[in-house]
Protein backbone atom coordinates (compact mmCIF):
# COMPACT_ATOMS: atom_id res chain seq x y z
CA UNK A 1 -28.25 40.31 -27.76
CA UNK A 2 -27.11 37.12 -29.89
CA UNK A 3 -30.51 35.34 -28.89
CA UNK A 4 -32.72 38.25 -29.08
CA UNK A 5 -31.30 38.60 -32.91
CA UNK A 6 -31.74 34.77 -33.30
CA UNK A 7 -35.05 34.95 -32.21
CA UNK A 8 -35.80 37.81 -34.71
CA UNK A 9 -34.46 35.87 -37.67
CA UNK A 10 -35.72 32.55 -36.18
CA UNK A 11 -39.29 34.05 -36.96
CA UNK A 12 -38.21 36.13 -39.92
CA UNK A 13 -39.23 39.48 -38.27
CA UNK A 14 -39.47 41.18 -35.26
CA UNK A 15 -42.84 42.42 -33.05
CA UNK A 16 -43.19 45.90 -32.06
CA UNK A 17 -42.31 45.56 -28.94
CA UNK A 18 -39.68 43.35 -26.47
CA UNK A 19 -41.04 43.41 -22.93
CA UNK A 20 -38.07 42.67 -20.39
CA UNK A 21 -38.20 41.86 -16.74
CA UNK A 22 -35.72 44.80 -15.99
CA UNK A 23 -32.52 42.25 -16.16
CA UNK A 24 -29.13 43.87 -15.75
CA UNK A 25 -28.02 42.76 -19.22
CA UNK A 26 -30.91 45.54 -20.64
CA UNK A 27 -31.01 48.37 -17.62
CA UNK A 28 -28.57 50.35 -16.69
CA UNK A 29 -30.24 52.28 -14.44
CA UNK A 30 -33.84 53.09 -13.73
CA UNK A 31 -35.66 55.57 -11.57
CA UNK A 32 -39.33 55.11 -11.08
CA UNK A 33 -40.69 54.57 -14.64
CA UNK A 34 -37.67 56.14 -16.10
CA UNK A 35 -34.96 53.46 -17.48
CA UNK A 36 -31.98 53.68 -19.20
CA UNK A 37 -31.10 50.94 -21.38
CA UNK A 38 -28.09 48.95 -22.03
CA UNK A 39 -29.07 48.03 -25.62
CA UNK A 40 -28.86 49.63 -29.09
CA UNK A 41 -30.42 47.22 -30.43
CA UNK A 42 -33.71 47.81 -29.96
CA UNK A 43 -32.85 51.56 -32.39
CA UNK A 44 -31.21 48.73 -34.51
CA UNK A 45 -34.03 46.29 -35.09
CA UNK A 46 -36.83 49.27 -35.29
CA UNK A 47 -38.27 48.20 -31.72
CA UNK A 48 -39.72 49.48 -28.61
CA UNK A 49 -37.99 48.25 -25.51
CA UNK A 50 -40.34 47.83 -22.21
CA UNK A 51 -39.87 46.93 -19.02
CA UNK A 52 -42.42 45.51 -16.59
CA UNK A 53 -42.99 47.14 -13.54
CA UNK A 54 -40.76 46.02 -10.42
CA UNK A 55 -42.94 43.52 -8.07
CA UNK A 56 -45.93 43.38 -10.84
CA UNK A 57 -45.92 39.47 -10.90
CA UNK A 58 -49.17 39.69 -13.05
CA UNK A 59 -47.70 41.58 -15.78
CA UNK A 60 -45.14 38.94 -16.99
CA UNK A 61 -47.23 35.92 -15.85
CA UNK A 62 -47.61 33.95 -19.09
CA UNK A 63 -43.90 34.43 -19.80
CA UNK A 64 -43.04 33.39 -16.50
CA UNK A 65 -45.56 30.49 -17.15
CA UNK A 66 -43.85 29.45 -20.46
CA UNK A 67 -40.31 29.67 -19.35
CA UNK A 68 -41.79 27.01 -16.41
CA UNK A 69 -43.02 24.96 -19.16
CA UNK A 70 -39.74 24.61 -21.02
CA UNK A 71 -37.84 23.94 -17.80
CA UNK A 72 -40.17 21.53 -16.87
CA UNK A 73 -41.25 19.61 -20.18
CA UNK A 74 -37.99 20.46 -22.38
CA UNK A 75 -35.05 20.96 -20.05
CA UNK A 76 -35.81 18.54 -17.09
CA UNK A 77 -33.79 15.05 -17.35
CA UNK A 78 -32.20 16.16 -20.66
CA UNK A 79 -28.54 15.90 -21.52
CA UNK A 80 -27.25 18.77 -23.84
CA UNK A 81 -24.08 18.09 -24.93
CA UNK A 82 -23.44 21.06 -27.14
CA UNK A 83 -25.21 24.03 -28.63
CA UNK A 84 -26.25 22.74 -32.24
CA UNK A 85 -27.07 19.84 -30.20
CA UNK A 86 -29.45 21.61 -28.09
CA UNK A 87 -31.02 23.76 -30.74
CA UNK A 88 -31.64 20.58 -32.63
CA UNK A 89 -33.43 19.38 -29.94
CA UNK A 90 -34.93 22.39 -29.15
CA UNK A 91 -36.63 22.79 -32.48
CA UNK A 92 -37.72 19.44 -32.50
CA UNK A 93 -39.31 19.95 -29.35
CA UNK A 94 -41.08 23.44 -30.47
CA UNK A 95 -42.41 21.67 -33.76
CA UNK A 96 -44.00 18.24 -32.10
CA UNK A 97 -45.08 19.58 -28.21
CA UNK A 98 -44.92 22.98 -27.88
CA UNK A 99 -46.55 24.60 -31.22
CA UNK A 100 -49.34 21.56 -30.74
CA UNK A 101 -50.67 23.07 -27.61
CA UNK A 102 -53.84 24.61 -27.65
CA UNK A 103 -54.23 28.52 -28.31
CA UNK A 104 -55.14 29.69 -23.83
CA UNK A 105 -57.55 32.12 -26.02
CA UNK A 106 -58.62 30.49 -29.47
CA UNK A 107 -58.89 26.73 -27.76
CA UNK A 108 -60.00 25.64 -31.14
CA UNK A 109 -56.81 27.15 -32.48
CA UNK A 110 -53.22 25.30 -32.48
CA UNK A 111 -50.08 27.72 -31.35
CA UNK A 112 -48.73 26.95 -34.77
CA UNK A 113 -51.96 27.95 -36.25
CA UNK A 114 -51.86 30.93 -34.48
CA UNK A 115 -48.17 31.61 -35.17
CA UNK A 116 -48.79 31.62 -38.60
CA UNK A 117 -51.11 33.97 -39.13
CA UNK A 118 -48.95 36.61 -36.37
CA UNK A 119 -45.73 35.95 -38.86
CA UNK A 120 -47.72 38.20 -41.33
CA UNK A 121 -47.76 41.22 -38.83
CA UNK A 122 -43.99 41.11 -38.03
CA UNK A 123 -41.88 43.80 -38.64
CA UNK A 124 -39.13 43.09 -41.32
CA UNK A 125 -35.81 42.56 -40.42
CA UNK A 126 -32.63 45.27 -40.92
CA UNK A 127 -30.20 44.78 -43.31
CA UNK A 128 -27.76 43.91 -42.60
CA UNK A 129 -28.64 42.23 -39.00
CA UNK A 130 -26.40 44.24 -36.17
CA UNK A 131 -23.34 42.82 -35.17
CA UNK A 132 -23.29 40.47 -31.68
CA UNK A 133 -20.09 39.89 -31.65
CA UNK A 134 -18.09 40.73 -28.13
CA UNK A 135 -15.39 42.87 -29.10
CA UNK A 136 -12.93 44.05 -26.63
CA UNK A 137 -9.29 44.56 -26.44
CA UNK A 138 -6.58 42.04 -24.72
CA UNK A 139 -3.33 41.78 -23.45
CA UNK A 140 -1.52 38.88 -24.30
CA UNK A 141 0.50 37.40 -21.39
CA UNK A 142 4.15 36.54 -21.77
CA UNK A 143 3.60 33.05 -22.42
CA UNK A 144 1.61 33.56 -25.69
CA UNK A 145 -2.08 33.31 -24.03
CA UNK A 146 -4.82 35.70 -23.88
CA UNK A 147 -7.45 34.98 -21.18
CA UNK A 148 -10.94 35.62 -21.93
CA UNK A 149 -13.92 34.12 -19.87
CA UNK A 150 -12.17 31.93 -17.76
CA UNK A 151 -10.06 30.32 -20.16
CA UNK A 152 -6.77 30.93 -21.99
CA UNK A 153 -6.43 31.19 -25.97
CA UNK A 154 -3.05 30.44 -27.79
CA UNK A 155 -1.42 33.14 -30.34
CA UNK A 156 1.79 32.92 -32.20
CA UNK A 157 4.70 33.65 -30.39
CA UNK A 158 5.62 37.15 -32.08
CA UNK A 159 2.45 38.89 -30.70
CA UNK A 160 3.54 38.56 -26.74
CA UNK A 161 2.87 41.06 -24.42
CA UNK A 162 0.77 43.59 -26.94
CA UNK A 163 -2.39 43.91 -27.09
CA UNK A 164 -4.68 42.49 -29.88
CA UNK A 165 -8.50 42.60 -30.46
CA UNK A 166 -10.78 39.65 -29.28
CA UNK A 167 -13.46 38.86 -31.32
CA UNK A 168 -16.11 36.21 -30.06
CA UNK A 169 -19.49 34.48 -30.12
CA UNK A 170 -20.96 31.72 -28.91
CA UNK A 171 -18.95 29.38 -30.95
CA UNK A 172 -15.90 30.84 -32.00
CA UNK A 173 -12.93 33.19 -30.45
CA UNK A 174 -10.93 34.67 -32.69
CA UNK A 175 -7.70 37.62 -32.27
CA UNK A 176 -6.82 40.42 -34.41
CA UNK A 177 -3.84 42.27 -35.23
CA UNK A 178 -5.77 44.99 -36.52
CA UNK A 179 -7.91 43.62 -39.53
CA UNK A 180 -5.41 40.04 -39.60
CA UNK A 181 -6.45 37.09 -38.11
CA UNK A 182 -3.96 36.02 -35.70
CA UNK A 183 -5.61 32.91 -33.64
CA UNK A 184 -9.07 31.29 -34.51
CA UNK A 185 -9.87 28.81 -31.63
CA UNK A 186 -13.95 27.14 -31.01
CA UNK A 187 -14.87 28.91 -27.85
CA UNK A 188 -14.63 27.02 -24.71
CA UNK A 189 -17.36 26.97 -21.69
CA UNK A 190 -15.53 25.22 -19.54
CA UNK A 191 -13.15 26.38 -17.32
């Protein structure tokens, strides 16, 4: 949800449609051509969600081809130490390679060129943008940790064994005693 709404402000609107290769993160369930999804935020960001059809290689075959390109020409032999790291790099990458590529239908047409022109037919963004956050509830253990993801965040003493709110992104993990702060610790990835 977080990089689908980074995307959206990353181009400063949103297309009509998302097309999704029926991940679990969108579908609940589906049923022939009946689905029903796992986001709201397609009602939120004024979208159409679609899925392509299970086993239709040929309707997601540029996508697949891009993503191939950014493993290969972007990700392979790189180092990413963090995420502003990566995004850095990322965007440097988009700007001098990947937007100079030729147009596979307007040859005499960059991507940038292209991209420019297709910014003027976005949809406009909500606002405000919807929430991302994960928000769920947690015990915290005798000891003064609460255990989220594989790892274990500190909170004072005087909140052990109740249960507080856990608020996180990608960067940030943060525990609430109803609207009070209690902890604020970056988010690990490790384990």
């Amino acid at each position: 949800l977080r990089s689908l709404v980074r995307a959206s402000t990353y181009f400063a609107g949103s297309t009509r449609q998302w097309l999704f290769d029926n991940p679990k993160i969108v579908v609940l369930e589906r049923h022939g051509d009946a689905a029903r999804f796992h986001l709201d935020l397609g009602s939120a960001m004024h979208v159409q969600l679609r899925l392509c059809a299970p086993y239709r290689g040929n309707e997601k075959g540029r996508v697949e081809r891009k993503i191939r390109f950014l493993r290969e020409r972007f990700l392979a032999g790189r180092d990413i130490y963090d995420i502003e790291h990566g995004n850095r790099e990322l965007l440097a990458f988009i700007d001098e390679i990947a937007h100079q590529q030729r147009h596979p239908n307007f040859p005499q047409r960059t991507l940038a060129d292209c991209l420019v022109e297709e910014k003027q037919r976005l949809l406009p963004l909500p606002d405000p943008m919807p929430a991302t956050d994960v928000v769920e509830p947690v015990l915290i253990d005798k000891t003064a940790f609460a255990r989220f993801d594989t790892n274990i965040y500190s909170v004072p003493p005087d909140h052990v064994e109740r249960t507080l709110t856990l608020v996180a992104d990608d960067r940030t993990v943060r525990l609430l005693d109803g609207a009070a702060v209690v902890a604020h610790h970056p988010r690990s990835w490790g384990h």
